[in-house]
Protein backbone atom coordinates (compact mmCIF):
# COMPACT_ATOMS: atom_id res chain seq x y z
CA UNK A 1 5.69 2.65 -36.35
CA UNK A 2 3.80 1.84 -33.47
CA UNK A 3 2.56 -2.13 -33.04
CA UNK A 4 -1.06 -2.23 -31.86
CA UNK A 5 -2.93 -5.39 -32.13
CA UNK A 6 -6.49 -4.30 -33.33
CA UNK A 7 -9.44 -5.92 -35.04
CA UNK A 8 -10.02 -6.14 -38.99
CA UNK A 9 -12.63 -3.98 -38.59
CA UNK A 10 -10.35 -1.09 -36.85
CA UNK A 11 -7.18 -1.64 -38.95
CA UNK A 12 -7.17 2.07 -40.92
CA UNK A 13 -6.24 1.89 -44.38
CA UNK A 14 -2.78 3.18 -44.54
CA UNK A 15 -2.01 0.61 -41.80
CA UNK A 16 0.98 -1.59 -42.41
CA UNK A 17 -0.28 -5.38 -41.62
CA UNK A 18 1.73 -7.97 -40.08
CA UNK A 19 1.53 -11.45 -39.01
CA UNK A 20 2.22 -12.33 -35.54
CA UNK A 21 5.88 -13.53 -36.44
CA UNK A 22 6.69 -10.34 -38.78
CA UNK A 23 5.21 -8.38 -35.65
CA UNK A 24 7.63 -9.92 -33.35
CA UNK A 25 10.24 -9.90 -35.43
CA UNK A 26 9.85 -6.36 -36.07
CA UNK A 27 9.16 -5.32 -32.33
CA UNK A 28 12.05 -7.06 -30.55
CA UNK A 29 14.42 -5.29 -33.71
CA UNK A 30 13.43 -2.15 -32.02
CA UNK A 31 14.23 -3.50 -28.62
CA UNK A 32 17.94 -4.56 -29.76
CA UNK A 33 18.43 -1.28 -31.49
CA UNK A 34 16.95 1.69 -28.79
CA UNK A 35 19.37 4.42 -28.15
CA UNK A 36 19.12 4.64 -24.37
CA UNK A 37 18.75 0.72 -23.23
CA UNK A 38 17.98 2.40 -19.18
CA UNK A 39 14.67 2.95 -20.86
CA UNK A 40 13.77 -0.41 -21.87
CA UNK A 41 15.59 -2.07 -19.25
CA UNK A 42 12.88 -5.20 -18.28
CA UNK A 43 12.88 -6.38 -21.93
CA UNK A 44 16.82 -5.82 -22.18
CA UNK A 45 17.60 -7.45 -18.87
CA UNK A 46 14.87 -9.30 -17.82
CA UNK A 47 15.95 -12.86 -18.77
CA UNK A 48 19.46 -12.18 -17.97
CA UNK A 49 18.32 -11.41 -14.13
CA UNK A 50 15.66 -14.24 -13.56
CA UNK A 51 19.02 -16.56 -15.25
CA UNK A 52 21.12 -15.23 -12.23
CA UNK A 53 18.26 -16.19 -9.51
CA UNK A 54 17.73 -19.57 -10.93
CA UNK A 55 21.45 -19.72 -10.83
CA UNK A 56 22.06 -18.61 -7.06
CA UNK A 57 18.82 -20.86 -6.06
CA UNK A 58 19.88 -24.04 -8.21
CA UNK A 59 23.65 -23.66 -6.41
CA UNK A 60 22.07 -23.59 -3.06
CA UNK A 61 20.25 -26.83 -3.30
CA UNK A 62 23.00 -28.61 -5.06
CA UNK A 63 25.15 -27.62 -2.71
CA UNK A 64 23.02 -28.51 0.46
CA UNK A 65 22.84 -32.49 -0.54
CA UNK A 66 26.84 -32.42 -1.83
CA UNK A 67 27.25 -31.46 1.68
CA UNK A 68 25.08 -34.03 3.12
CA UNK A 69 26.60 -37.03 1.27
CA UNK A 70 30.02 -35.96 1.44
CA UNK A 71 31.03 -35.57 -1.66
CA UNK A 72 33.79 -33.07 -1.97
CA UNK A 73 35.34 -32.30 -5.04
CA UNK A 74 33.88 -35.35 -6.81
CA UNK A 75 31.67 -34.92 -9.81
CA UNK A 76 31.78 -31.18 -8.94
CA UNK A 77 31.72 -30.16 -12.43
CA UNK A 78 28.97 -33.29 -13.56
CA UNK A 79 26.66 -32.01 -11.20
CA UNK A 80 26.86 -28.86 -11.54
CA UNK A 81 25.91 -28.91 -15.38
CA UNK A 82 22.24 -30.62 -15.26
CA UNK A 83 21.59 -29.29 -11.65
CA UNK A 84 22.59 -25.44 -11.65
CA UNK A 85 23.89 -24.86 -15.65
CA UNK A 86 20.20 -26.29 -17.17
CA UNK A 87 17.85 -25.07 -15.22
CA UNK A 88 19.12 -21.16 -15.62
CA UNK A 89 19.48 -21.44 -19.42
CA UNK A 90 15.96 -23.00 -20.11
CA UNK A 91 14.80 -20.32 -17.42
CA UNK A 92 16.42 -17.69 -20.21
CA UNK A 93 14.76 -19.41 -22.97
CA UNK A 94 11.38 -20.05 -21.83
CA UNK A 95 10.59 -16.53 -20.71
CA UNK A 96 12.77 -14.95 -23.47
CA UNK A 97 10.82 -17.22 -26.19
CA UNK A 98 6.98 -18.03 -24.70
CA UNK A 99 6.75 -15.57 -22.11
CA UNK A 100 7.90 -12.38 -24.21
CA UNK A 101 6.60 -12.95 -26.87
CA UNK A 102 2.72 -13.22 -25.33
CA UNK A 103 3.69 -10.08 -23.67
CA UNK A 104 4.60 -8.27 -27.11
CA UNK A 105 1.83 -9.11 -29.28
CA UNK A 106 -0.79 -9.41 -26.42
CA UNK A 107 -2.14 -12.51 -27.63
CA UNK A 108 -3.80 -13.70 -24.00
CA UNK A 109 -5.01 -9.66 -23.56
CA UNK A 110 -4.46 -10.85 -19.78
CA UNK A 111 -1.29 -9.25 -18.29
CA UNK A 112 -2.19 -11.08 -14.88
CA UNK A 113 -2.49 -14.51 -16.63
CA UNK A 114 0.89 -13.97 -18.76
CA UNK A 115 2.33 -13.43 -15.12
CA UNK A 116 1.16 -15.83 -13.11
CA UNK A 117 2.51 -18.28 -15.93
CA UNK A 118 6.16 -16.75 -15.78
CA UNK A 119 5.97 -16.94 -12.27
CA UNK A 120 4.95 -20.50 -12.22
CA UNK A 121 7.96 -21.33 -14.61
CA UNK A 122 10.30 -19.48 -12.45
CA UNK A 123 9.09 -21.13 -9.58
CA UNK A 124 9.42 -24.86 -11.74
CA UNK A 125 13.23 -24.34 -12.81
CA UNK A 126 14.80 -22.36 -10.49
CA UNK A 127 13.48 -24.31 -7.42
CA UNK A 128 11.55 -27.54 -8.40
CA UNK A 129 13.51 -28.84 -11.35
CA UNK A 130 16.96 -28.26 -8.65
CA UNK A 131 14.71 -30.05 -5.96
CA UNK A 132 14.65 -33.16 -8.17
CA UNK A 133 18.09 -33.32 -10.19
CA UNK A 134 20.34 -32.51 -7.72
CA UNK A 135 19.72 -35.03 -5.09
CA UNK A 136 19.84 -37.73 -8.33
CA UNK A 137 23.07 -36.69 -9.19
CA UNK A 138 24.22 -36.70 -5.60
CA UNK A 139 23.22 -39.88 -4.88
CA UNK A 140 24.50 -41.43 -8.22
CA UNK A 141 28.03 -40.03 -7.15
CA UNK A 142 27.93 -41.19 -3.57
CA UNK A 143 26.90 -44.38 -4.74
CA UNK A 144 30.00 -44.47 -7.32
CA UNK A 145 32.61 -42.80 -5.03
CA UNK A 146 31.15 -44.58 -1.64
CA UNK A 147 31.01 -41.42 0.18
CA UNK A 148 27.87 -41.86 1.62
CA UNK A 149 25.78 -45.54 2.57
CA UNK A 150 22.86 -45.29 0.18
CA UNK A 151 20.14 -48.06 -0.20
CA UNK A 152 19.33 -49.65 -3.66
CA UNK A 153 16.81 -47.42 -5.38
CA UNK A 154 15.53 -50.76 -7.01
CA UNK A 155 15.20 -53.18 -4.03
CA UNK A 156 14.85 -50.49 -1.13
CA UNK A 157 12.87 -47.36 -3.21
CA UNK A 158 11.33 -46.36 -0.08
CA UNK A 159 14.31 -46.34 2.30
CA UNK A 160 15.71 -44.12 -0.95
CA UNK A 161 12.55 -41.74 -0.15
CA UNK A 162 12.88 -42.05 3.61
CA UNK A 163 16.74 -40.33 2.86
CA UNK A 164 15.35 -37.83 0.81
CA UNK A 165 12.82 -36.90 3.04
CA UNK A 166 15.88 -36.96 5.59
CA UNK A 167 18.05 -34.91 3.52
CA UNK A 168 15.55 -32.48 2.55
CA UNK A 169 13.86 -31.28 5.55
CA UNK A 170 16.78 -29.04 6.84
CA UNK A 171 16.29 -26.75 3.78
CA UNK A 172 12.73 -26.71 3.47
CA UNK A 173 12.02 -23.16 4.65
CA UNK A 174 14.76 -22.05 2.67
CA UNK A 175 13.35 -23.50 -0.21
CA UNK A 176 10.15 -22.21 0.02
CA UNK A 177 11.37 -18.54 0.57
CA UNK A 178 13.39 -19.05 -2.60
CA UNK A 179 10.59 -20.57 -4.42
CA UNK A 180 8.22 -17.40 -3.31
CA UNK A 181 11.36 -14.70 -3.94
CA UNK A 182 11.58 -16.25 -7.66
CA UNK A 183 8.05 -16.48 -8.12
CA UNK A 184 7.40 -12.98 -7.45
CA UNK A 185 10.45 -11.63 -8.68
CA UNK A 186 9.65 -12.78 -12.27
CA UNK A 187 6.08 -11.57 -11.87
CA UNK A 188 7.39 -8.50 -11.40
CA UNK A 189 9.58 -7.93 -14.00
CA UNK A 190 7.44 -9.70 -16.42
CA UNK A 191 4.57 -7.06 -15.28
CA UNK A 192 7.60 -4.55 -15.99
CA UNK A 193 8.14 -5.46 -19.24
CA UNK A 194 4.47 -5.75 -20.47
CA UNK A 195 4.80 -1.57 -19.29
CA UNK A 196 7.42 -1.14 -21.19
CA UNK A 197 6.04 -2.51 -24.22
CA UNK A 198 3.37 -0.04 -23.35
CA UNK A 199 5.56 2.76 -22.90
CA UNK A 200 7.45 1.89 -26.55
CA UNK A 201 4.17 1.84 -28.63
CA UNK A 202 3.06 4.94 -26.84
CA UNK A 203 6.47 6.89 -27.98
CA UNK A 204 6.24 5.89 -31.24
CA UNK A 205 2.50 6.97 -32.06
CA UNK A 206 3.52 10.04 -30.09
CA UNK A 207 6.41 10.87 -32.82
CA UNK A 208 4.01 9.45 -35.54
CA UNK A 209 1.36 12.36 -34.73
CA UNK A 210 4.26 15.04 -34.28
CA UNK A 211 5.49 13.62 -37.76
CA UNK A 212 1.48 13.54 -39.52
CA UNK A 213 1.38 17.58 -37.73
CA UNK A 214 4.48 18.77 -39.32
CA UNK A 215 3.15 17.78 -42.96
């Protein structure tokens, strides 16, 4: 059965009606259980692949200021987790619960605006969110481990911005080019996926017809 989101008015009478949930529900079910998974590949794979780019971007950053305050093999593991481990797993979940399900039930009817807004969250946790935590947690463990000479955030907060400035500017560029590669990389796989969700319905009201011809 083929899921096409129509008016009252254009619903035939031998249609099968479902809420959005049921809908969902009942869509992603044929996702999980399609015989060739090549075919379907964005909705399979999708999340899994912007996971991996928020992974390689967040480990990049986090790396860059562990580097610059010298921190070796302390709080390796601690930083690692709310820097690099976060950000890729609420990359998965956002796009795998907000973004896919738009896609699926077509609720915006705008595949540019459904997008641009997975764009714009790739962008936020595999760059921005990285941007923010990881020099925290760097600086809380050069602070603890005196690896690096760090002003008081609470008596000197600008010097603290000055050395993030400081800090910061060597990766810029490479920021922004991973920033723009994530951006556009989920915009394009989320524009694959809305096809694909195209291409599913179409197969099924083209066995539906074959199915309505033979009887």
């Amino acid at each position: 059965m083929a899921l096409l989101h129509k008016k009252s008015s254009e619903i035939p009478e031998d249609a099968v009606r479902l809420n959005e949930k049921d809908a969902l529900i009942y869509f992603m079910k044929l996702v999980d259980g399609w015989p060739d998974k090549w075919e379907i590949w964005p909705l399979a794979f999708t999340p899994g692949i912007l996971g991996a780019s928020t992974v390689m971007s967040s480990i990049y950053i986090n790396s860059h200021y562990r580097g610059k305050l010298k921190l070796g093999t302390y709080g390796r593991l601690s930083s690692y987790i709310p820097a690099v481990i976060l950000p890729a797993l609420m990359t998965t979940f956002f796009h795998k619960f907000y973004v896919v399900p738009e896609l699926v039930l077509n609720t915006r009817q705008c595949p540019v605006c459904v997008q641009t807004r997975a764009g714009l969250l790739q962008a936020g946790f595999s760059t921005a969110y990285p941007m923010l935590l990881a020099p925290m947690s760097a600086f809380m463990f050069a602070t603890r481990h005196f690896t690096y000479r760090l002003p008081s955030i609470t008596e000197h907060p600008r010097e603290v911005a000055k050395l993030y400035k400081k800090l910061s500017s060597p990766i810029m560029m490479p920021v922004i080019a991973l920033l723009a590669f994530n951006m556009m990389t989920s915009m394009f796989l989320t524009g694959k996926e809305i096809q694909t969700v195209y291409d599913i319905n179409l197969k099924l009201q083209e066995k539906e017809q074959v199915v309505e011809l033979e009887e």
